[in-house]
Protein backbone atom coordinates (compact mmCIF):
# COMPACT_ATOMS: atom_id res chain seq x y z
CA UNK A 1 7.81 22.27 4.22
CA UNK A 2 10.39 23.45 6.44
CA UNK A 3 12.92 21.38 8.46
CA UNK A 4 14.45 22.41 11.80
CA UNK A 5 18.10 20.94 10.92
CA UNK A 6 20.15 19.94 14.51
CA UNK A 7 23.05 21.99 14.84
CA UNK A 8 26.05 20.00 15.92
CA UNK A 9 29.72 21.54 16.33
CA UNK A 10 32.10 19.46 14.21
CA UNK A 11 29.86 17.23 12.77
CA UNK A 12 27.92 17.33 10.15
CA UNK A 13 24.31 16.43 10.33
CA UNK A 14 22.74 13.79 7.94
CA UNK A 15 19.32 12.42 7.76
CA UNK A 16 18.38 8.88 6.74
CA UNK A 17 15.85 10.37 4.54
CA UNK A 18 17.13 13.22 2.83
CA UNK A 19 20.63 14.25 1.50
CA UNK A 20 22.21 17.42 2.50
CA UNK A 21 20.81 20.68 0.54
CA UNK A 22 18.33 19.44 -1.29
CA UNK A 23 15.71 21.36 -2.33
CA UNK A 24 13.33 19.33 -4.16
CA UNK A 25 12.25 15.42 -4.30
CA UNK A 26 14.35 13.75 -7.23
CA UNK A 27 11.18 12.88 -8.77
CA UNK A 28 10.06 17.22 -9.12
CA UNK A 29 13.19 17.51 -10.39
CA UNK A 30 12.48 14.63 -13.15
CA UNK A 31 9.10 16.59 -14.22
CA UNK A 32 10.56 19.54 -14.11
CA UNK A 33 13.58 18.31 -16.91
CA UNK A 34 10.62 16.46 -18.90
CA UNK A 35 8.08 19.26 -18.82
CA UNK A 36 10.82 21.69 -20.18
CA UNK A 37 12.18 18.94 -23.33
CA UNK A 38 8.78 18.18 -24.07
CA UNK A 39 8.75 21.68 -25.02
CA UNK A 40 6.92 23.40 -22.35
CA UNK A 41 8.39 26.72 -22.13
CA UNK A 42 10.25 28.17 -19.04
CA UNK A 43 7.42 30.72 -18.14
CA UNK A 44 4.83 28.11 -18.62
CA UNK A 45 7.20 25.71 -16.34
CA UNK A 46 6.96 28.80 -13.49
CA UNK A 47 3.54 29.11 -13.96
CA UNK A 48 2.46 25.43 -13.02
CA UNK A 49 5.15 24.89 -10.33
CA UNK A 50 3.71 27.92 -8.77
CA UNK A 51 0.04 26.71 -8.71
CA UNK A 52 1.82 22.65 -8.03
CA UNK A 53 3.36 23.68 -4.82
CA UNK A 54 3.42 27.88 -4.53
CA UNK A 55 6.74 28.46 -5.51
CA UNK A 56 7.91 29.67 -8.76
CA UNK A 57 10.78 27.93 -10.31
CA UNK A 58 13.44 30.44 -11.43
CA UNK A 59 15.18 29.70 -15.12
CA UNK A 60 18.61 29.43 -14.07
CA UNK A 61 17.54 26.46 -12.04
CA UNK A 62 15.71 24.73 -15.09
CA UNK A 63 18.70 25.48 -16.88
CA UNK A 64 20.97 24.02 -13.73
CA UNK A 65 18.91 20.89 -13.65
CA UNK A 66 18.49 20.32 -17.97
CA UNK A 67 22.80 20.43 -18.17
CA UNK A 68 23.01 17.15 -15.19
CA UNK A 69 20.53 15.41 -17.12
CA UNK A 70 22.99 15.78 -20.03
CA UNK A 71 25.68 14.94 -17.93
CA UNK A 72 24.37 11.88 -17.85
CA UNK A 73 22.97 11.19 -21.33
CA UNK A 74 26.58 12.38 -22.50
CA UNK A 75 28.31 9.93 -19.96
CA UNK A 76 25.51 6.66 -21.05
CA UNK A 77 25.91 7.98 -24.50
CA UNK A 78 30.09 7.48 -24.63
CA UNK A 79 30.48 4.83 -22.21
CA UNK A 80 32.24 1.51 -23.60
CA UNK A 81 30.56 -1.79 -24.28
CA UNK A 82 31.61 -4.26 -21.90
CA UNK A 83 30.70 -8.28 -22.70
CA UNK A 84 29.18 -9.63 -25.64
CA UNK A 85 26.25 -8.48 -27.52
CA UNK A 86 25.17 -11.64 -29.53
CA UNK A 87 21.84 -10.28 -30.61
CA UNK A 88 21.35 -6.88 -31.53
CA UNK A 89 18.01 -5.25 -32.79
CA UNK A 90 18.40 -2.31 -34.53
CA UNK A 91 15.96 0.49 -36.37
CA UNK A 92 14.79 4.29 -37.08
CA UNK A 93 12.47 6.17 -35.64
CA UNK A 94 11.53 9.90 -35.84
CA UNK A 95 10.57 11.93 -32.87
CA UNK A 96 8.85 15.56 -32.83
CA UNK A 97 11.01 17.76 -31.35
CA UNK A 98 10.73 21.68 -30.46
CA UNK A 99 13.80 23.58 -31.47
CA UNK A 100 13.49 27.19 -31.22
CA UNK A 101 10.21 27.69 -30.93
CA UNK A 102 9.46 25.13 -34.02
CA UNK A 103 8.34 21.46 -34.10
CA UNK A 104 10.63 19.43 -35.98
CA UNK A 105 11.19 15.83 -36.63
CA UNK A 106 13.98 14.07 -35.59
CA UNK A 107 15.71 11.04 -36.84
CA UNK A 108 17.09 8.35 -34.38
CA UNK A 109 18.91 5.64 -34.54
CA UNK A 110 18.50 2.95 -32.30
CA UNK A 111 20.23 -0.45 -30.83
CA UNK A 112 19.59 -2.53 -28.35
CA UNK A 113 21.13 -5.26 -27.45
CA UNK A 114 20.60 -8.52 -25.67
CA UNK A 115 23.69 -10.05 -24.07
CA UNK A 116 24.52 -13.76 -23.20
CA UNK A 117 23.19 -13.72 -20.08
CA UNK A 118 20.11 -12.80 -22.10
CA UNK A 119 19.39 -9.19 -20.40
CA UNK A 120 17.94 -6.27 -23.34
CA UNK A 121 19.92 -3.13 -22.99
CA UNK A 122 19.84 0.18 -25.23
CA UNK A 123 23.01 0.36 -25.84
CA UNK A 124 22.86 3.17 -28.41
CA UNK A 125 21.17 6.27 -29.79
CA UNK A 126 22.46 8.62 -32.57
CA UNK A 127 20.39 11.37 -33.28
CA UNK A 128 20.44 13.49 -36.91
CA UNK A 129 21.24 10.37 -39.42
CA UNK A 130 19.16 9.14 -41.79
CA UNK A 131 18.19 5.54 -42.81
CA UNK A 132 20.65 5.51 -45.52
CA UNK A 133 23.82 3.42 -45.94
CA UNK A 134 26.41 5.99 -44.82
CA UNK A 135 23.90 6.79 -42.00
CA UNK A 136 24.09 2.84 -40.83
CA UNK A 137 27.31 2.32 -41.70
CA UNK A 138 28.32 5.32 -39.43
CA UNK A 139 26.14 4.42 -36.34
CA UNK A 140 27.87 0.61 -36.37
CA UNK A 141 31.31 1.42 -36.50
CA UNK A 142 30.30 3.94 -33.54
CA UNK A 143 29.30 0.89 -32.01
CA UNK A 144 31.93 -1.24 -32.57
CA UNK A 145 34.20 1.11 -31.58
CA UNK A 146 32.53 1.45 -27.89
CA UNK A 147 32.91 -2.39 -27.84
CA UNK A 148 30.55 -3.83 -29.79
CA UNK A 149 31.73 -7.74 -29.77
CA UNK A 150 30.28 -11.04 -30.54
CA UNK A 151 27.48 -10.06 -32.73
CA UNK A 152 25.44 -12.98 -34.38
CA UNK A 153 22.23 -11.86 -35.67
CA UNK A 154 20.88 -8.25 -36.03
CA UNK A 155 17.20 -7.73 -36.29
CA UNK A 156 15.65 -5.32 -38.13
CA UNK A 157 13.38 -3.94 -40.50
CA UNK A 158 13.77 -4.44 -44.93
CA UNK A 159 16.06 -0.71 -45.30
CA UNK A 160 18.36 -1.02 -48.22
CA UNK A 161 21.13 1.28 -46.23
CA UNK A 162 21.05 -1.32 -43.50
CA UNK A 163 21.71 -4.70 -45.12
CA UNK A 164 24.24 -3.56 -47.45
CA UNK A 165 26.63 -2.12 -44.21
CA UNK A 166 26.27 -5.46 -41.97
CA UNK A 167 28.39 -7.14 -43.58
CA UNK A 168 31.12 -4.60 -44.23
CA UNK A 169 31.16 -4.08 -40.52
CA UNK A 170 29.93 -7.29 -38.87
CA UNK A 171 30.57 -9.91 -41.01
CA UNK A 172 30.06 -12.66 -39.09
CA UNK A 173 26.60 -11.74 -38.32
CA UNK A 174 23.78 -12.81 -40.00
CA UNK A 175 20.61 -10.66 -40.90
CA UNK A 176 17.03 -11.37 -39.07
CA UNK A 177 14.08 -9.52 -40.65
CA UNK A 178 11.97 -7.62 -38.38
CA UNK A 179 8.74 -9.86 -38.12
CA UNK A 180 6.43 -7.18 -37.44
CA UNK A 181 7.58 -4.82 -40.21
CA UNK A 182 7.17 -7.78 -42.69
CA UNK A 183 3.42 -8.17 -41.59
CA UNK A 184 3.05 -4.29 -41.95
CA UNK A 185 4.38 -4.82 -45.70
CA UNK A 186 1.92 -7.18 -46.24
CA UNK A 187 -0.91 -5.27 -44.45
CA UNK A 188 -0.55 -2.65 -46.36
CA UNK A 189 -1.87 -4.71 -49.51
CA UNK A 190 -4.55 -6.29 -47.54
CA UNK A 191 -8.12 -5.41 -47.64
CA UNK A 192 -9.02 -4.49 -44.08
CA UNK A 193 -11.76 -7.19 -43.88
CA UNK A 194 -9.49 -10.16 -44.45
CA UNK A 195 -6.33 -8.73 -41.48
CA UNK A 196 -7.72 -10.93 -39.43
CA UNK A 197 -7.21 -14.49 -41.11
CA UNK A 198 -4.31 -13.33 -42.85
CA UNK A 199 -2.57 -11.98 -39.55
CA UNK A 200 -3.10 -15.68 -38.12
CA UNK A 201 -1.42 -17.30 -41.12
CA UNK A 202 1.02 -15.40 -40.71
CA UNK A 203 1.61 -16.08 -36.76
CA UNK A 204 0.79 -19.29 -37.19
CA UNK A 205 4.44 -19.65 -39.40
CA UNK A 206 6.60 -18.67 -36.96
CA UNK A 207 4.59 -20.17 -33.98
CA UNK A 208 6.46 -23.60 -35.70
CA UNK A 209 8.95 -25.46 -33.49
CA UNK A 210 11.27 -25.86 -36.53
CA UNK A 211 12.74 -24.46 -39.52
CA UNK A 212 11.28 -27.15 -41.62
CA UNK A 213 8.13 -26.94 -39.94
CA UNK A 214 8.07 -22.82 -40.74
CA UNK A 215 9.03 -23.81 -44.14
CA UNK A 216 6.36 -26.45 -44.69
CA UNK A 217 3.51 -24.03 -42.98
CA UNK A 218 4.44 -21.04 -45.20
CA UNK A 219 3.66 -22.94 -48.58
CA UNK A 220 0.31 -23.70 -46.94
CA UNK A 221 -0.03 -19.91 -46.35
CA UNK A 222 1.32 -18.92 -49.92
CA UNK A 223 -1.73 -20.97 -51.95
CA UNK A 224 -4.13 -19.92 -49.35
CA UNK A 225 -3.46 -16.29 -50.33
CA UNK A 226 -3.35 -17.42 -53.98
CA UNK A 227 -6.98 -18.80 -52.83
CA UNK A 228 -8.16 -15.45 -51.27
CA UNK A 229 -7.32 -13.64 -54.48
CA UNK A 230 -4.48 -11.38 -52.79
CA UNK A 231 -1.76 -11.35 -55.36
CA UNK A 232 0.07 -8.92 -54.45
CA UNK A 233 -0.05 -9.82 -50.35
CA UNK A 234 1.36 -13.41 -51.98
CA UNK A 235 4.06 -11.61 -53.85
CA UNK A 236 5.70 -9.80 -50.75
CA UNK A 237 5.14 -12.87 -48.96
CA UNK A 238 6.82 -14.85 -50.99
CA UNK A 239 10.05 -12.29 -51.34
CA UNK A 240 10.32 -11.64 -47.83
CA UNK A 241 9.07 -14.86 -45.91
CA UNK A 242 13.02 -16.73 -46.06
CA UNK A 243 14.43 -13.85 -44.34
CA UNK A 244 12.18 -13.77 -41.03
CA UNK A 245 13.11 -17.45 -40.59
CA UNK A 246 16.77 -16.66 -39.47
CA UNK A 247 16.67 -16.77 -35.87
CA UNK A 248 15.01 -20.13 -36.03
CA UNK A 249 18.86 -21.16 -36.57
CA UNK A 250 20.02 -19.91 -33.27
CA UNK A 251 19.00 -21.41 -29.88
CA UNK A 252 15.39 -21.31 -28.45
């Protein structure tokens, strides 16, 4: 589409609607940078903007448009922690990733944090380090550094690496296991045709309104897998059930 601009002399024109020399809707521009980092490559990226709208899409402006997204990724990723970040879940995850040509997977670690107005926020992403202690123990002094305050209680999933660094660098936190992890770990010694009952047990322990009530409920649940014959479900139950119970210490 194209637009008959007024010509004024000494004044600038400006529309309500769009901003002076653009091009392209923000949101094209936001396919365009997701197309290409999903790995799409830059003749494939001409190709279907030239069918989308019948214009091709030259490389330098991919390239033009891939270094301000990482402007900003580089300016989120550095920026200090302001407030207090009481609560602070925290794991690893592993993305595919194409990198010359080659799909590769990609280790992340990830924290978000929930302040005490009680708003979630990622508040950071380290990409390359694995789940191991020097990995953690790297990515929360990162943290801390940005101005990571006031933590309380970090959530996250049974990894060795993790629980021996929080308390070298948060010691005044205490350590929440990740609920859903723990009912993958006992899942994964579950016969499929007895998820079901077992998943509500286990819901049905931290649905309690109280630590003593959790407490109480989880016996119940420990003889009735005794009862069902699932030995070693009971066994990881048993070693793991105390820690998911933390957060019942902290406010509603």
């Amino acid at each position: 589409m194209e637009l008959k601009v007024p010509k004024r002399k000494g004044v600038p024109f400006e529309t309500a609607i769009i901003e002076r020399y653009r091009r392209r809707e923000s949101s094209v521009e936001e396919a365009l940078i997701e197309m290409y980092q999903a790995g799409v490559s830059v003749r494939r990226v001409k190709d279907i903007t030239q069918a989308l709208w019948g214009t091709k899409v030259s490389p330098s402006t991919i390239s033009n448009l891939n270094k301000k997204a990482y402007e900003h990724i580089e300016t989120w990723h550095t920026q200090k922690l302001s407030g207090e970040y009481p609560y602070v879940y925290v794991d690893g995850v592993y993305l595919k990733r194409s990198w010359g040509g080659e799909i590769r997977n990609v280790s992340i670690l990830v924290a978000i944090g929930v302040s005490s107005d009680g708003y979630r926020e990622i508040i950071g992403a380290a990409e390359g380090m694995k789940e191991d202690k020097e990995s953690w123990r790297s990515f929360f002094v990162w943290l801390k550094e940005r101005g990571l305050t006031g933590v309380r209680l970090i959530i996250g999933d049974k990894n060795l690496g993790m629980l021996e660094t929080i308390p070298e660098v948060f010691p005044d936190a205490r350590y929440q296991r990740c609920t859903v992890h723990f009912y993958w770990n006992i899942f994964s010694v579950t016969p499929r045709d007895k998820m079901k009952p077992v998943a509500m047990m286990l819901k049905a322990i931290h649905a309690q309104e109280s630590k003593e009530a959790a407490r109480e409920k989880a016996i119940q649940v420990m003889e009735k897998l005794k009862e069902m014959k699932l030995s070693f479900a009971a066994k990881k139950f048993q070693d793991g059930i105390e820690k998911t119970l933390t957060y019942m210490d902290f406010p509603t």
